[in-house]
N, C-alpha and C. Protein backbone atom coordinates (compact mmCIF):
# COMPACT_ATOMS: atom_id res chain seq x y z
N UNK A 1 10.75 174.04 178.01
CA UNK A 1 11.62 173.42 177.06
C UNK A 1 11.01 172.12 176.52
N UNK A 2 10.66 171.58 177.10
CA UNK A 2 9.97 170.43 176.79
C UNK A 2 8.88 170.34 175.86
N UNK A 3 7.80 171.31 175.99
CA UNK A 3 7.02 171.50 175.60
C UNK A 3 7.37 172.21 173.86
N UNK A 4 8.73 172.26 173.65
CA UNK A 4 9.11 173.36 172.76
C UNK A 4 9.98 172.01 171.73
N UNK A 5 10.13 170.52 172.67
CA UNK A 5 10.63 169.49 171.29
C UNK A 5 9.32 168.71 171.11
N UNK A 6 7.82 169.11 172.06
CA UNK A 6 7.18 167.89 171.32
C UNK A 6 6.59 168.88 170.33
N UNK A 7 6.90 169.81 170.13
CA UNK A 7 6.08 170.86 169.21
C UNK A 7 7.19 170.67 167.55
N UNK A 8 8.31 170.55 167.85
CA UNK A 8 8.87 170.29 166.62
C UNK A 8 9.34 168.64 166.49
N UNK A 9 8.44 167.23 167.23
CA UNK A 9 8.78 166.36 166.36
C UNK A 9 7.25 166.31 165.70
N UNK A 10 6.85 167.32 166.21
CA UNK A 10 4.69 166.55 165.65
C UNK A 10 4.63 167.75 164.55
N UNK A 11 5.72 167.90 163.55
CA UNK A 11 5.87 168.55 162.05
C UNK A 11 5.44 167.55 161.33
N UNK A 12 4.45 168.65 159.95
CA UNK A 12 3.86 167.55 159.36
C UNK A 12 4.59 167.61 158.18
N UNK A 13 5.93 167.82 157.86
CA UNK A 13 6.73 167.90 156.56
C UNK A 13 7.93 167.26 157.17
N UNK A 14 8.57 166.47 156.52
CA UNK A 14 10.19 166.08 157.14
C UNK A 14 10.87 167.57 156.74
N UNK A 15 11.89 167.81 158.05
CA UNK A 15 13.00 169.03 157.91
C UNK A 15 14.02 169.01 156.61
N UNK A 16 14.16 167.60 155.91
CA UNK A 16 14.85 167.72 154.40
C UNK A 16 13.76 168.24 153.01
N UNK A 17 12.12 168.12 153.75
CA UNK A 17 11.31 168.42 152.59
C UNK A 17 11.40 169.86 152.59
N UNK A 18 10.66 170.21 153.94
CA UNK A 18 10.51 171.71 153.51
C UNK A 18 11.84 172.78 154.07
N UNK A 19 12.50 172.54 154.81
CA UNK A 19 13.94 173.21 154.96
C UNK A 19 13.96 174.72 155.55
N UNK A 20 14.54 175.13 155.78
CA UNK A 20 14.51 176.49 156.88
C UNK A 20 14.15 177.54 155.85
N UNK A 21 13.88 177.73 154.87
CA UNK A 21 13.11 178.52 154.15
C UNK A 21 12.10 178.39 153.32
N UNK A 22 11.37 177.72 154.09
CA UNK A 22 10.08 176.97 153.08
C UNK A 22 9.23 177.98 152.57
N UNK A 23 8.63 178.47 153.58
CA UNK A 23 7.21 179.63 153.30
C UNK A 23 7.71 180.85 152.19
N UNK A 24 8.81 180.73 151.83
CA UNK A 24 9.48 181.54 150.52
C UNK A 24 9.45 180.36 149.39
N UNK A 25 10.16 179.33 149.58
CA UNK A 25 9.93 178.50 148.76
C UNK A 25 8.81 178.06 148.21
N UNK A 26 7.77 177.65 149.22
CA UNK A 26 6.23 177.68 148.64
C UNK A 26 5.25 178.97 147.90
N UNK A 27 5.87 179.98 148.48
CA UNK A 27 5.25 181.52 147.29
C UNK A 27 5.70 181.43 146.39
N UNK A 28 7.10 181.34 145.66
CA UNK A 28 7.82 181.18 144.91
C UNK A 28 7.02 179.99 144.14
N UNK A 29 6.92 178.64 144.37
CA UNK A 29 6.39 177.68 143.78
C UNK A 29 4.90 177.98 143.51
N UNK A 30 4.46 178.58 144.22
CA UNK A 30 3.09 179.06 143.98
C UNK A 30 2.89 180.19 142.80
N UNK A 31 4.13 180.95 142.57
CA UNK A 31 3.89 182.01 141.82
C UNK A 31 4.31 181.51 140.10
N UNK A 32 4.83 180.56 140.10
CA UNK A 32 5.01 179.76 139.28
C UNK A 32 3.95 179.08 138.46
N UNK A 33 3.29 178.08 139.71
CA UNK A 33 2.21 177.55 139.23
C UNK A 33 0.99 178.35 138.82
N UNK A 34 1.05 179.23 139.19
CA UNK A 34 -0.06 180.15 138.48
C UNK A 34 0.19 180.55 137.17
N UNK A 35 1.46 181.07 137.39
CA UNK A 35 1.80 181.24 135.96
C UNK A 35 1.49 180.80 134.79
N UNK A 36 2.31 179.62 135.30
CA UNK A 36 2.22 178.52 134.11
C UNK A 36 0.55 178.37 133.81
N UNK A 37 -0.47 178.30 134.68
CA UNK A 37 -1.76 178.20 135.09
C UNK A 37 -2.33 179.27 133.77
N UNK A 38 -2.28 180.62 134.20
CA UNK A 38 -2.25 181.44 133.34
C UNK A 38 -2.20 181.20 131.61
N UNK A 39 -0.86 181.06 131.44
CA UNK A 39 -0.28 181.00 130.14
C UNK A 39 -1.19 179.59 129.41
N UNK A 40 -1.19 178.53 130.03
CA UNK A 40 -1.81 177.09 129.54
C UNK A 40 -3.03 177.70 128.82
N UNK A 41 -3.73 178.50 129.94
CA UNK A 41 -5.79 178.81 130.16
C UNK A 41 -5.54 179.77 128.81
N UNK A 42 -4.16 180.86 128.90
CA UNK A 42 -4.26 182.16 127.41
C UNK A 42 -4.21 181.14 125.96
N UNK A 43 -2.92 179.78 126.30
CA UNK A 43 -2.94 179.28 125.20
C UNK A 43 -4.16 178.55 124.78
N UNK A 44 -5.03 177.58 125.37
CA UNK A 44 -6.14 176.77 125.02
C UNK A 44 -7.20 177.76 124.20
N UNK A 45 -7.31 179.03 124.97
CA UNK A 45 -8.25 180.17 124.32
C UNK A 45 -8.13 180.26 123.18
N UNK A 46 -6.39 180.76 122.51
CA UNK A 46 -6.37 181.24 121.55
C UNK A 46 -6.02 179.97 120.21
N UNK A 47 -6.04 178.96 121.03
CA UNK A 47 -6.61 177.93 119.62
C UNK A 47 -7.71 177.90 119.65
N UNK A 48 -8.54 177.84 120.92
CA UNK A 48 -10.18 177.73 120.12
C UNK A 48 -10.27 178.64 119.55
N UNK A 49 -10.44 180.30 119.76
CA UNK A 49 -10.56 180.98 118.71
C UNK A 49 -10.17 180.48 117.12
N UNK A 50 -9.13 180.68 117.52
CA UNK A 50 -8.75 180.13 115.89
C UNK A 50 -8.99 179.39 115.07
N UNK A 51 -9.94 178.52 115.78
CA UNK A 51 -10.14 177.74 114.63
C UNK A 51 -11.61 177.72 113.83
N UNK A 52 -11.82 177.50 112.70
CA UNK A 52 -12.65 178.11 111.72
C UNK A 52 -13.87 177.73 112.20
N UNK A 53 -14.67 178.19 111.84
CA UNK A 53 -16.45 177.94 112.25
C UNK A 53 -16.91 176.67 111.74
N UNK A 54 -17.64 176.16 112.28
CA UNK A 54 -18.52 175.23 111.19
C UNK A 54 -19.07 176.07 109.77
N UNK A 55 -18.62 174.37 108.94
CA UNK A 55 -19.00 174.97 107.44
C UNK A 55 -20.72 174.85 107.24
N UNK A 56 -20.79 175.65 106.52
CA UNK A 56 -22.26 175.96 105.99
C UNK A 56 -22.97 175.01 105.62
N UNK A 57 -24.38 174.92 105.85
CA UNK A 57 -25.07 173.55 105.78
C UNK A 57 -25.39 173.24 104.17
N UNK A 58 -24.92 173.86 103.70
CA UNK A 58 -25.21 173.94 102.10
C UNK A 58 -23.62 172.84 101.67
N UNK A 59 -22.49 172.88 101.97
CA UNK A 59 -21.60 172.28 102.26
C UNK A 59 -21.80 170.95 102.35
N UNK A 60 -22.34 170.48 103.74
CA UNK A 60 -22.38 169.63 104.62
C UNK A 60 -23.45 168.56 104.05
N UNK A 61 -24.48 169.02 103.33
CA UNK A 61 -25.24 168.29 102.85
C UNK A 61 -25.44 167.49 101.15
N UNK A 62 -24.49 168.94 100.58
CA UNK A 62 -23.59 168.07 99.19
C UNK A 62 -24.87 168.89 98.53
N UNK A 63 -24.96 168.10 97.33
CA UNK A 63 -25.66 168.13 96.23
C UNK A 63 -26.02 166.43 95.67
N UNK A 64 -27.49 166.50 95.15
CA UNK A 64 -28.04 166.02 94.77
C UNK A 64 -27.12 165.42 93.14
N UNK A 65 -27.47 164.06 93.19
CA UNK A 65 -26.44 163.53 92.14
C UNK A 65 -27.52 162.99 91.64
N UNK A 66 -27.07 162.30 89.79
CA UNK A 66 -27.49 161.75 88.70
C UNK A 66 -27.38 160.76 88.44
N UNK A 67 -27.75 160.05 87.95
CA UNK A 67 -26.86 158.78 87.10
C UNK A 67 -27.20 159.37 85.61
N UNK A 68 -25.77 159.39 84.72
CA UNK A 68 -26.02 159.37 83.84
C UNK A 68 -26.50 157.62 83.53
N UNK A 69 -27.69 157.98 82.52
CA UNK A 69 -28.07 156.21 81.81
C UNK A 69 -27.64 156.10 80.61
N UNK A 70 -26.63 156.18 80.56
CA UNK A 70 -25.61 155.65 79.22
C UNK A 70 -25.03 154.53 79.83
N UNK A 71 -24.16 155.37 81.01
CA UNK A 71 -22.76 154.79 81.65
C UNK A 71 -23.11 154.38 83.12
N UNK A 72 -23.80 154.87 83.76
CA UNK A 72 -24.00 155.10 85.12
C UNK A 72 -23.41 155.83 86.05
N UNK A 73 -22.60 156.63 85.52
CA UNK A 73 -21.80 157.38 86.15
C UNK A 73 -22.47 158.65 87.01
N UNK A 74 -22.08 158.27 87.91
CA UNK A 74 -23.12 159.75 89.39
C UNK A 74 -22.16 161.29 88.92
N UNK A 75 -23.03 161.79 88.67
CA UNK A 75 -22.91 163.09 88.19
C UNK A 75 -23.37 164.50 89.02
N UNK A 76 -22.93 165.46 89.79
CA UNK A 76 -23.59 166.43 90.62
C UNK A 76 -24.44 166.44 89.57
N UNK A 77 -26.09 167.43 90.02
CA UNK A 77 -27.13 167.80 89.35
C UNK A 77 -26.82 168.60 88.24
N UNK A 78 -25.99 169.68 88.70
CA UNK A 78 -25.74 171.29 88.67
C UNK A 78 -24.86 170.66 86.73
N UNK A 79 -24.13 169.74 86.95
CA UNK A 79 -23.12 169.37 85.99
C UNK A 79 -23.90 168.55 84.63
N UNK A 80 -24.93 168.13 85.40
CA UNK A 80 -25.75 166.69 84.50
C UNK A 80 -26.16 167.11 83.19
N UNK A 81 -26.37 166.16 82.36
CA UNK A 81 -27.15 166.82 81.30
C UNK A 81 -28.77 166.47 81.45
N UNK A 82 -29.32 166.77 81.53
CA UNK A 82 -30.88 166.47 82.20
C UNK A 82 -32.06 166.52 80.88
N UNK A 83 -32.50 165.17 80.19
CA UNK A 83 -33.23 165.52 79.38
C UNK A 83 -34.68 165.07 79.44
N UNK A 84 -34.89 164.42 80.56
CA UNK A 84 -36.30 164.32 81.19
C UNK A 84 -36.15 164.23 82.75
N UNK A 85 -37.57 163.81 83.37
CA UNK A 85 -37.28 163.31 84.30
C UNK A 85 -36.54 162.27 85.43
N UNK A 86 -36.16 161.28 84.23
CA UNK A 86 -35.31 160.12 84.53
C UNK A 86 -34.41 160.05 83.54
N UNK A 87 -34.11 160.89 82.83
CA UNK A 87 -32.75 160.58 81.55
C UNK A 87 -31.94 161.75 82.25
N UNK A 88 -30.90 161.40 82.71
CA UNK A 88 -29.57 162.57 82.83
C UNK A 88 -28.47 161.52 82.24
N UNK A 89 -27.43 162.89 81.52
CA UNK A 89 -26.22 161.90 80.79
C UNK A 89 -25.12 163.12 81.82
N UNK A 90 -23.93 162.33 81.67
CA UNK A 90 -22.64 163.17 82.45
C UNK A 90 -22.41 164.13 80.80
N UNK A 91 -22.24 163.47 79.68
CA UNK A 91 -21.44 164.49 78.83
C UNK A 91 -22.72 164.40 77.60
N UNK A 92 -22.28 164.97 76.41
CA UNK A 92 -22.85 165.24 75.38
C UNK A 92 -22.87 163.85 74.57
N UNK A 93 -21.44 163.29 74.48
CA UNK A 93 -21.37 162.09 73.25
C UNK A 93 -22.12 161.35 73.97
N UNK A 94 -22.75 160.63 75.53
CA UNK A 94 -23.69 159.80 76.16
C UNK A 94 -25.15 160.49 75.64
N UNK A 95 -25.30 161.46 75.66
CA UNK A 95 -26.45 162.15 75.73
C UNK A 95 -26.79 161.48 74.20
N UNK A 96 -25.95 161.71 72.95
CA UNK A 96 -26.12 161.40 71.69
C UNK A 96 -26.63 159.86 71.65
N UNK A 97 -25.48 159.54 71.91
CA UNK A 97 -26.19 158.05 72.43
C UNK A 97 -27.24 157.88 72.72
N UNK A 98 -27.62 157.70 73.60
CA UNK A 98 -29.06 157.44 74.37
C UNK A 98 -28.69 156.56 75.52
N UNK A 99 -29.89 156.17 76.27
CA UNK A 99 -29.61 155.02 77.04
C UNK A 99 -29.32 153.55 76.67
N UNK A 100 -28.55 153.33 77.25
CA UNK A 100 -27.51 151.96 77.29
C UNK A 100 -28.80 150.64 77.63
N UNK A 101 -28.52 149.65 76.75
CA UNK A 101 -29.34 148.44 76.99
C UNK A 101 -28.62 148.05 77.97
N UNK A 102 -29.05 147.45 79.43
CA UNK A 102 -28.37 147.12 80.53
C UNK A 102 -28.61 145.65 80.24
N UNK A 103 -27.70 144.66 80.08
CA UNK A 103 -28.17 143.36 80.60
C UNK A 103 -27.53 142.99 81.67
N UNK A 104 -28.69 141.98 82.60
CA UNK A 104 -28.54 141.44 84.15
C UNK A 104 -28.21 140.17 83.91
């Protein structure tokens, strides 16, 4: 008998934590936490999937711009009006024009 109360005060849970049906209570809590475990790991997946690829390096790197020398206005290449090597205008009436006397 004796030997049978020092065995239940040297418990390593107080008797209000784990309670006369613990080892159900802890599967139970365990079957839970997996769960939830589960569902978190399915959800994180299916946003990475989802989400779009990196954009194309053609994208990412733009296009090469102008100054028109009328106005100075930066113009994509593709758009410019290009009438030498160093003359690009954004529109036609600059182009007519010519280049702009800049004073500094």
């Amino acid at each position: 008998m004796a030997s049978r109360s020092l065995a239940g005060s040297a418990k390593a849970f107080p008797e209000w934590l784990v309670g006369p049906g613990a080892s159900v209570y802890y599967a139970v809590l365990m079957k839970w936490l997996i769960l939830f475990l589960v569902i978190w790991v399915a959800w994180r997946l299916f946003r990475v999937l989802r989400q779009p690829g990196p954009p194309s390096a053609r994208s990412q790197r733009g296009e090469p711009m102008r100054a028109c020398a009328h106005c100075g206005l930066n113009v994509p290449e593709s758009e410019a009006l290009i009438e030498s090597a160093t003359l690009s205008y954004c529109c036609e009436a600059h182009r007519r024009l010519g280049p702009a006397a800049r004073a500094r």
